[in-house]
Structure formats: structure tokens, C-alpha cells
PDB file of N, CA and C in Angstrom:
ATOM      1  N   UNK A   1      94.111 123.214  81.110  1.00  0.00           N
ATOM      2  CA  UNK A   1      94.756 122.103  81.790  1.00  0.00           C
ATOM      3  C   UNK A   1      94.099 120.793  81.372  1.00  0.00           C
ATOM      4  N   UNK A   2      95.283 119.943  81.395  1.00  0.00           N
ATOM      5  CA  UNK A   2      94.568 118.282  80.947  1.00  0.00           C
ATOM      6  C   UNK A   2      93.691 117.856  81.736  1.00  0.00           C
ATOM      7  N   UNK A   3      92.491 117.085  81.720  1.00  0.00           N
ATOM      8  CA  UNK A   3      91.993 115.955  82.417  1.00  0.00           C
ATOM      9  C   UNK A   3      92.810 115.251  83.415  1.00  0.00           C
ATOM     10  N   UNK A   4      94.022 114.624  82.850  1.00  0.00           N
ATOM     11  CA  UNK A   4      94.904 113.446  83.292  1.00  0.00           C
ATOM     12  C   UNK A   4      95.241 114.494  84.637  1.00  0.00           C
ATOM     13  N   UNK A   5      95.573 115.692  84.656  1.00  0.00           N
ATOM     14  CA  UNK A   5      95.979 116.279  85.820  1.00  0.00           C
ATOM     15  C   UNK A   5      95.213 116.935  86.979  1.00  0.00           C
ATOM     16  N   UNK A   6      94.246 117.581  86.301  1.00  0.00           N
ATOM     17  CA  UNK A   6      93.024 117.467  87.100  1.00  0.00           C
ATOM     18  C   UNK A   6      92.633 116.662  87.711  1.00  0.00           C
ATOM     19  N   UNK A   7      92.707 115.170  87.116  1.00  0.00           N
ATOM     20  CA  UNK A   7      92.304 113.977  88.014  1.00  0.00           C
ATOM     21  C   UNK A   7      93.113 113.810  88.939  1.00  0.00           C
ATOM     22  N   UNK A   8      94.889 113.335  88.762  1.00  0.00           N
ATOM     23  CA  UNK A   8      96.085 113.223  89.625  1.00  0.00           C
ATOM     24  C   UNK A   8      95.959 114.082  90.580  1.00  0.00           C
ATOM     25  N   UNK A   9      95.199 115.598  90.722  1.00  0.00           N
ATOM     26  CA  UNK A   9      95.376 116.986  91.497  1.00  0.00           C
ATOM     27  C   UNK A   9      94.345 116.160  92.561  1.00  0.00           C
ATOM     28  N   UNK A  10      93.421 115.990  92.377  1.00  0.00           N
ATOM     29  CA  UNK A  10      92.070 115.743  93.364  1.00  0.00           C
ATOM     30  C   UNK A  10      92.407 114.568  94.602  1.00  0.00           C
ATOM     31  N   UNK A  11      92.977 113.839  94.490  1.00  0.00           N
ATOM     32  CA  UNK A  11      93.400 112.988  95.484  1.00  0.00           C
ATOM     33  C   UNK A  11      94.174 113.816  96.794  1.00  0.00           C
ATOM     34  N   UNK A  12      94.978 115.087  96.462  1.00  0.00           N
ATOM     35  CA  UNK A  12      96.051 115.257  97.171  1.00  0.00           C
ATOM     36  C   UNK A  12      95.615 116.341  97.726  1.00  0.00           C
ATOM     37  N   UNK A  13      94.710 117.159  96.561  1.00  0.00           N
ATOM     38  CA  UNK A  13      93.434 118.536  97.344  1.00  0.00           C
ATOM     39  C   UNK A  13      92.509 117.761  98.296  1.00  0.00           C
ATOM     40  N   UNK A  14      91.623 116.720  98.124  1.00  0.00           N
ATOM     41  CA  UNK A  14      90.893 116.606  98.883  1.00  0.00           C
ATOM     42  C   UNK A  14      91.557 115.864 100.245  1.00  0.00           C
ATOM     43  N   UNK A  15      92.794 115.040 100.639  1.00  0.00           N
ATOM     44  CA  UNK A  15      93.120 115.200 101.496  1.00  0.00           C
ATOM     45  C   UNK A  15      94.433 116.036 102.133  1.00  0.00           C
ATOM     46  N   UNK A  16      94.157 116.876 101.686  1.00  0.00           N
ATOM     47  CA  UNK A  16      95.646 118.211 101.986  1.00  0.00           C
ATOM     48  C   UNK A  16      97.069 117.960 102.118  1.00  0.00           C
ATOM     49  N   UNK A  17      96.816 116.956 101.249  1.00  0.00           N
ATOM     50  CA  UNK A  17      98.748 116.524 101.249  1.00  0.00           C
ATOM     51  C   UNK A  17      99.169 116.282 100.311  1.00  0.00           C
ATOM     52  N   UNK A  18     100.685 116.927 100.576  1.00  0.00           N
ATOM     53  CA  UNK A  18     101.616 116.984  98.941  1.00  0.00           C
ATOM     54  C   UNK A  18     102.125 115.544  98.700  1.00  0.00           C
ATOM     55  N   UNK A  19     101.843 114.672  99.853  1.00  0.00           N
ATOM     56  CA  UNK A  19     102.371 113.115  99.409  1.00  0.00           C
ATOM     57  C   UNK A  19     101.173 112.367  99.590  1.00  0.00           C
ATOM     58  N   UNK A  20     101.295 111.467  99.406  1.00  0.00           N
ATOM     59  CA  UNK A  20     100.480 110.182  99.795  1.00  0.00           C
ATOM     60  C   UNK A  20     101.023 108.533  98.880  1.00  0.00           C
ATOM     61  N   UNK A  21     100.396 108.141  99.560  1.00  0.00           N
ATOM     62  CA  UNK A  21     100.793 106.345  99.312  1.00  0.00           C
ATOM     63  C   UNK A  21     100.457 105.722  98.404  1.00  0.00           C
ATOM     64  N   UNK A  22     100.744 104.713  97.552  1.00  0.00           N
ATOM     65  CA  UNK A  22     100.248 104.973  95.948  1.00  0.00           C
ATOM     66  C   UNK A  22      98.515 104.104  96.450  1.00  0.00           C
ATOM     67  N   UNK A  23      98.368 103.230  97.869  1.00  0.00           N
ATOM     68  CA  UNK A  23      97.435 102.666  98.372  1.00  0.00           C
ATOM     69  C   UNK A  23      95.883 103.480  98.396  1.00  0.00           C
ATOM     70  N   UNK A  24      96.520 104.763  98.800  1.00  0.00           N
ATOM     71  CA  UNK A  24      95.888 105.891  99.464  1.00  0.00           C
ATOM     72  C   UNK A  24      95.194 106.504  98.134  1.00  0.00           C
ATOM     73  N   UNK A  25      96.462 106.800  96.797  1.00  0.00           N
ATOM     74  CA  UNK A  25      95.775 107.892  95.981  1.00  0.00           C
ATOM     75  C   UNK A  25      94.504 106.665  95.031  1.00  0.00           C
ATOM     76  N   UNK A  26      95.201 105.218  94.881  1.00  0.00           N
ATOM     77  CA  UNK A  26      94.166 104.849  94.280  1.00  0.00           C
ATOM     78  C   UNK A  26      92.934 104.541  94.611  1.00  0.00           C
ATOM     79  N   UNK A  27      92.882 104.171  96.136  1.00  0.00           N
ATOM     80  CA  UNK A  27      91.501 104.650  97.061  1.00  0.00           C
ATOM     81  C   UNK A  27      90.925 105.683  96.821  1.00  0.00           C
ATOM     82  N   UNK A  28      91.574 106.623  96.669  1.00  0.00           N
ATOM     83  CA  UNK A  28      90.733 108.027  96.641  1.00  0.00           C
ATOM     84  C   UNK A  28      90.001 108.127  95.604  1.00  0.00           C
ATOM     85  N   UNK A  29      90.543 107.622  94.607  1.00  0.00           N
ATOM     86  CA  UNK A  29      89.850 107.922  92.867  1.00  0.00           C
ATOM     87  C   UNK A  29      89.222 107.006  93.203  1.00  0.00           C
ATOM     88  N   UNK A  30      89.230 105.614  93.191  1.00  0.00           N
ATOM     89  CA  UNK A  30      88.249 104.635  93.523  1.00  0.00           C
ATOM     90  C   UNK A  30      87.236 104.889  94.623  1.00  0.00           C
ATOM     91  N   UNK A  31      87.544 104.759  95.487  1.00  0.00           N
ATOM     92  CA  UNK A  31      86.168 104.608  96.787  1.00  0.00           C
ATOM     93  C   UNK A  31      85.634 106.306  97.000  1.00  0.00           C
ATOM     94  N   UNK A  32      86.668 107.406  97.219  1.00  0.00           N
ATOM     95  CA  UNK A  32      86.325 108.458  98.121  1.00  0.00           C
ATOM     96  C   UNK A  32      85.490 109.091  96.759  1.00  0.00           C
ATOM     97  N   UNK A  33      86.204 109.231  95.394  1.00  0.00           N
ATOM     98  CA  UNK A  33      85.861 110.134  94.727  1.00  0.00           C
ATOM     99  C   UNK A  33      84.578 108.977  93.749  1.00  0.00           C
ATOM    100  N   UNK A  34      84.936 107.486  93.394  1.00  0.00           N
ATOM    101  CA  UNK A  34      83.889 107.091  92.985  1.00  0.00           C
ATOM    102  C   UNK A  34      83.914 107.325  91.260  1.00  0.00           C
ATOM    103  N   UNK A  35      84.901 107.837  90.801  1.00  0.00           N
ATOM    104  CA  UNK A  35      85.469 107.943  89.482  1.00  0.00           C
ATOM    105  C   UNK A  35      85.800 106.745  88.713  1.00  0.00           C
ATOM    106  N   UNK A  36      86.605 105.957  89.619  1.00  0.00           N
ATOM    107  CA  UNK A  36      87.102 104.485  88.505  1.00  0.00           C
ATOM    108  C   UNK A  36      87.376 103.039  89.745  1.00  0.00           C
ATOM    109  N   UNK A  37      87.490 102.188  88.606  1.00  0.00           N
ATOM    110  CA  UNK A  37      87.506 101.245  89.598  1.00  0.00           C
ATOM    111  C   UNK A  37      88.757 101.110  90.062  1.00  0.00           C
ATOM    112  N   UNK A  38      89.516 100.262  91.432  1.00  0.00           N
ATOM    113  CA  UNK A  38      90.982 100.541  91.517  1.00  0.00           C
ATOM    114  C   UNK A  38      91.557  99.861  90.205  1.00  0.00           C
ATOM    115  N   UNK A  39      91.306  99.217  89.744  1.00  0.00           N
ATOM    116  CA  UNK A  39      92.414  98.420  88.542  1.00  0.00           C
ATOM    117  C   UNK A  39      92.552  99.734  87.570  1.00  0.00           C
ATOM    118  N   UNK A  40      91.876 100.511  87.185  1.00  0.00           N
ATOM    119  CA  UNK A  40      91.876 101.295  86.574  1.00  0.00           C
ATOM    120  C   UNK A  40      92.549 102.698  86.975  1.00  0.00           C
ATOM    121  N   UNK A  41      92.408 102.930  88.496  1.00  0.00           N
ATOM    122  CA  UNK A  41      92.768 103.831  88.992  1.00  0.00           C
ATOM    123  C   UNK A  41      94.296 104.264  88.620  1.00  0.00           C
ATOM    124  N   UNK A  42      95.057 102.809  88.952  1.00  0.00           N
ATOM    125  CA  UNK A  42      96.093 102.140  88.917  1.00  0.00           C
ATOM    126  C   UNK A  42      96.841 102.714  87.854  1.00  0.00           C
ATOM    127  N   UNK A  43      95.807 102.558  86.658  1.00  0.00           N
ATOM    128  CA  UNK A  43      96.520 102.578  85.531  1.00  0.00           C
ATOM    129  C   UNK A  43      96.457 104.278  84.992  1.00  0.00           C
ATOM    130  N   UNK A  44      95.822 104.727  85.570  1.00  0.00           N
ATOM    131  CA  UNK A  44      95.314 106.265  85.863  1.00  0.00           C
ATOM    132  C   UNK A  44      97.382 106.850  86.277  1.00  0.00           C
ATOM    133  N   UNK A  45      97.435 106.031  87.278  1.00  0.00           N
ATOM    134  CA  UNK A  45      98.361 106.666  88.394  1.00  0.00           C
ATOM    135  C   UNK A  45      99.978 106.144  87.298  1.00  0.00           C
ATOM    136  N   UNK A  46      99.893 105.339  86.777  1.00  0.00           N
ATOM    137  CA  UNK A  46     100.789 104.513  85.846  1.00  0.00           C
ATOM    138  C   UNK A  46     101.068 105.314  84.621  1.00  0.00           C
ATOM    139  N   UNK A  47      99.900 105.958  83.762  1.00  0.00           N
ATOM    140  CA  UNK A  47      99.947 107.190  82.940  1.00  0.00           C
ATOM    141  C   UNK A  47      99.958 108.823  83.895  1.00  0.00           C
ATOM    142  N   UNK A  48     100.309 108.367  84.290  1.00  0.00           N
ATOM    143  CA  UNK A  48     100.272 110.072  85.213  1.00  0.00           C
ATOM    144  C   UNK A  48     101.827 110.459  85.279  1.00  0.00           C
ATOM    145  N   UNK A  49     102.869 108.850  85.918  1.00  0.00           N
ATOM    146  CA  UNK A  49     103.681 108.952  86.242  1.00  0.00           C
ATOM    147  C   UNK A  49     105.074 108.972  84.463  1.00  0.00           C
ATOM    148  N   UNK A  50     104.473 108.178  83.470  1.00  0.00           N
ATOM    149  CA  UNK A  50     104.629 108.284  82.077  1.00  0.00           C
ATOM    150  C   UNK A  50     104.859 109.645  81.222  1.00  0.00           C
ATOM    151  N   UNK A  51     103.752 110.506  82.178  1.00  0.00           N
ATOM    152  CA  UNK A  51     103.230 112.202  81.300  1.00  0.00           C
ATOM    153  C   UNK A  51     104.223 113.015  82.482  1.00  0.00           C
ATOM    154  N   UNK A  52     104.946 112.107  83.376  1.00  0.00           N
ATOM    155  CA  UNK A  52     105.582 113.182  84.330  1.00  0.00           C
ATOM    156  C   UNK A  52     104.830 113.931  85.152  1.00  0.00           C
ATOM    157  N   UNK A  53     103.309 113.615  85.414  1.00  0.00           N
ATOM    158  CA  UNK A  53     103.134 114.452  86.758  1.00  0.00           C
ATOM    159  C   UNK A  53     103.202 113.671  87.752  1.00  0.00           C
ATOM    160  N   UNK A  54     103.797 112.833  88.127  1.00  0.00           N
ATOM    161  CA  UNK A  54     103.263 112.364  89.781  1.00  0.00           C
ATOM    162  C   UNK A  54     105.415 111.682  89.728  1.00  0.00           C
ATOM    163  N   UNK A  55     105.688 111.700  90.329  1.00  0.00           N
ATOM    164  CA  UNK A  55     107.248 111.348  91.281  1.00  0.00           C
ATOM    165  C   UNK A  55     107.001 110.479  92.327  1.00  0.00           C
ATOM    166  N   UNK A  56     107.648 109.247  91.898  1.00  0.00           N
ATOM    167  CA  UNK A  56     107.570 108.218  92.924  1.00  0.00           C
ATOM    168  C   UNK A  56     108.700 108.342  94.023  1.00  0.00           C
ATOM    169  N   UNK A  57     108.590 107.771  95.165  1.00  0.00           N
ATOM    170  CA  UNK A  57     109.834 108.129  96.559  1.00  0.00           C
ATOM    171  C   UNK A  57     109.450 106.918  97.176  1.00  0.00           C
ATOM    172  N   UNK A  58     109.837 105.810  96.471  1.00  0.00           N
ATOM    173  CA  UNK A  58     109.404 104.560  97.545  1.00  0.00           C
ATOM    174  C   UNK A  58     108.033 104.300  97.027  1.00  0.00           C
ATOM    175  N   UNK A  59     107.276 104.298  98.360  1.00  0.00           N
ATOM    176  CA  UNK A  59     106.163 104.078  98.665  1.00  0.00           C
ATOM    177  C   UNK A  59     104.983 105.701  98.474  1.00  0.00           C
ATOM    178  N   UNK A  60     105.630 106.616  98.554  1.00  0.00           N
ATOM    179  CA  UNK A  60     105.219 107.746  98.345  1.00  0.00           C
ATOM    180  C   UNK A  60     105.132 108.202  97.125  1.00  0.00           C
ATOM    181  N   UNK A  61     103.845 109.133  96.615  1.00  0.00           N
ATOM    182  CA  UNK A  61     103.571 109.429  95.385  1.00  0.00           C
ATOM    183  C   UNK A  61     103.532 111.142  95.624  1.00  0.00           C
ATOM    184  N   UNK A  62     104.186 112.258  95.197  1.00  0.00           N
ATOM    185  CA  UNK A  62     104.097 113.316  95.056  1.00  0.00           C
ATOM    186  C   UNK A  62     104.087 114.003  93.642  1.00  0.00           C
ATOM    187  N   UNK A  63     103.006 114.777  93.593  1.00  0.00           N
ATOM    188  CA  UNK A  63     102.841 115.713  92.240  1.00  0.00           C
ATOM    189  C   UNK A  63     104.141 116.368  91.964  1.00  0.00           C
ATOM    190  N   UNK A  64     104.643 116.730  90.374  1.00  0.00           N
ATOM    191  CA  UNK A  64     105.513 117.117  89.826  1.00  0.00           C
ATOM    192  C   UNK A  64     104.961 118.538  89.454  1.00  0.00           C
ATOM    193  N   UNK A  65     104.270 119.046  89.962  1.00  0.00           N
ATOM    194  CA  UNK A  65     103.193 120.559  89.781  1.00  0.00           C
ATOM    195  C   UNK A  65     102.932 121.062  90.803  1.00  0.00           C
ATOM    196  N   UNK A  66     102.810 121.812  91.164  1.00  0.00           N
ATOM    197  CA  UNK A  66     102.380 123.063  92.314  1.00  0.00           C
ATOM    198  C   UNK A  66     100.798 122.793  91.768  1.00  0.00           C
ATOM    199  N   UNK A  67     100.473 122.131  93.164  1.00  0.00           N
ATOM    200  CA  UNK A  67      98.928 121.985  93.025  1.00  0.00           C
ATOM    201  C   UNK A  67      98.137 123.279  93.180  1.00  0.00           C
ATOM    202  N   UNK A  68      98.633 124.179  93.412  1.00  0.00           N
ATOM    203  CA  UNK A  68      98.062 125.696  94.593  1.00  0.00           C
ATOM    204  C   UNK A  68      97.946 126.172  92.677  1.00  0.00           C
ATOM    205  N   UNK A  69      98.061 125.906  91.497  1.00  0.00           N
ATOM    206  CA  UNK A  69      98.219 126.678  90.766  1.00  0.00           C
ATOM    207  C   UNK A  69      97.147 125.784  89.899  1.00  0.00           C
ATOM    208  N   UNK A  70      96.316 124.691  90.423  1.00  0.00           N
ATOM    209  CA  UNK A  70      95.598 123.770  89.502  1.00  0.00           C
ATOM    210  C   UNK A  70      94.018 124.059  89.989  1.00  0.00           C
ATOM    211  N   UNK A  71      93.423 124.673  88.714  1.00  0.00           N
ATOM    212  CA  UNK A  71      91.984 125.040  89.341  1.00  0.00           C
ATOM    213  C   UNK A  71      90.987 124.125  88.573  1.00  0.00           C
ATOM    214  N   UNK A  72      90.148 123.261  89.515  1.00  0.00           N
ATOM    215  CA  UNK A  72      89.561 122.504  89.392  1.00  0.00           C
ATOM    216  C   UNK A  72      87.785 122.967  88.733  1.00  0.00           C
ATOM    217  N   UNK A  73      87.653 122.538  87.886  1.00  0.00           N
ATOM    218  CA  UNK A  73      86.340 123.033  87.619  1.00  0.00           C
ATOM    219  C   UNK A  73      84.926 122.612  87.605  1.00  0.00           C
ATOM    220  N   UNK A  74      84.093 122.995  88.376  1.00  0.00           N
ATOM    221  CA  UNK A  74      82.691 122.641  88.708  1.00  0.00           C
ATOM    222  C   UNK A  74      81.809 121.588  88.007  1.00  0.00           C
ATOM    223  N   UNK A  75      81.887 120.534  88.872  1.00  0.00           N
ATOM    224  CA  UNK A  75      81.351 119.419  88.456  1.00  0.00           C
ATOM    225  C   UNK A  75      81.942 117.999  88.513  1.00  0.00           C
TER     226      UNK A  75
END
């Protein structure tokens, strides 16, 4: 599995939801997880949506993948 999805996966595993707010996921990579800065996050979430994993609904951002099938690896 890519990086790019592994990263997109971790926002929505660590708070147990198949949606969230595009506010919310770039917080998460930025502040919770400490990975990137938000401008970057941004652009994280901008190529995510480009490669087809993430589906915009408004204000809502949901994965285009069955997260239950994305195994994250140590570290």
C-alpha cells in the first residue's frame, strides 16, 4: 500500500469515523498526529482527492477505500 493512503487512512482510524470535515482531517495530520504543517496537510488532502482516495460531500471528506482493509505499519 502507498504512503499517500496510509497517511489519508490515519485521520479517520484514529478518530473512528468514516467522515470528517476537511477542518478536522487537516488538524489531525497537523496538530494530533504532528506529521505536517496545515498548509501542507492541505495539500496532502488535495493529492489524495486527485489519486481518488478521499470523496468530497460538501463539507465532508470520506475515504474511497474500506479502511477495515488498510493495515498500518509500526512506527
Amino acid at each position: 500500500m502507498s504512503e499517500l493512503l496510509h497517511t489519508v487512512s490515519m485521520p479517520f482510524l484514529r478518530k473512528g469515523k468514516e467522515s470528517l470535515k476537511e477542518n478536522e482531517f487537516v488538524l489531525a495530520l497537523a496538530i494530533d498526529l504532528k506529521w505536517f504543517t496545515p498548509e501542507s496537510a492541505k495539500k496532502v488532502l488535495n493529492q489524495a482527492e486527485k489519486e481518488g482516495l478521499i470523496k468530497r460531500n460538501g463539507d465532508q471528506i470520506n475515504p474511497s477505500f474500506d479502511l477495515g482493509s488498510v493495515k498500518i505499519p509500526p512506527g
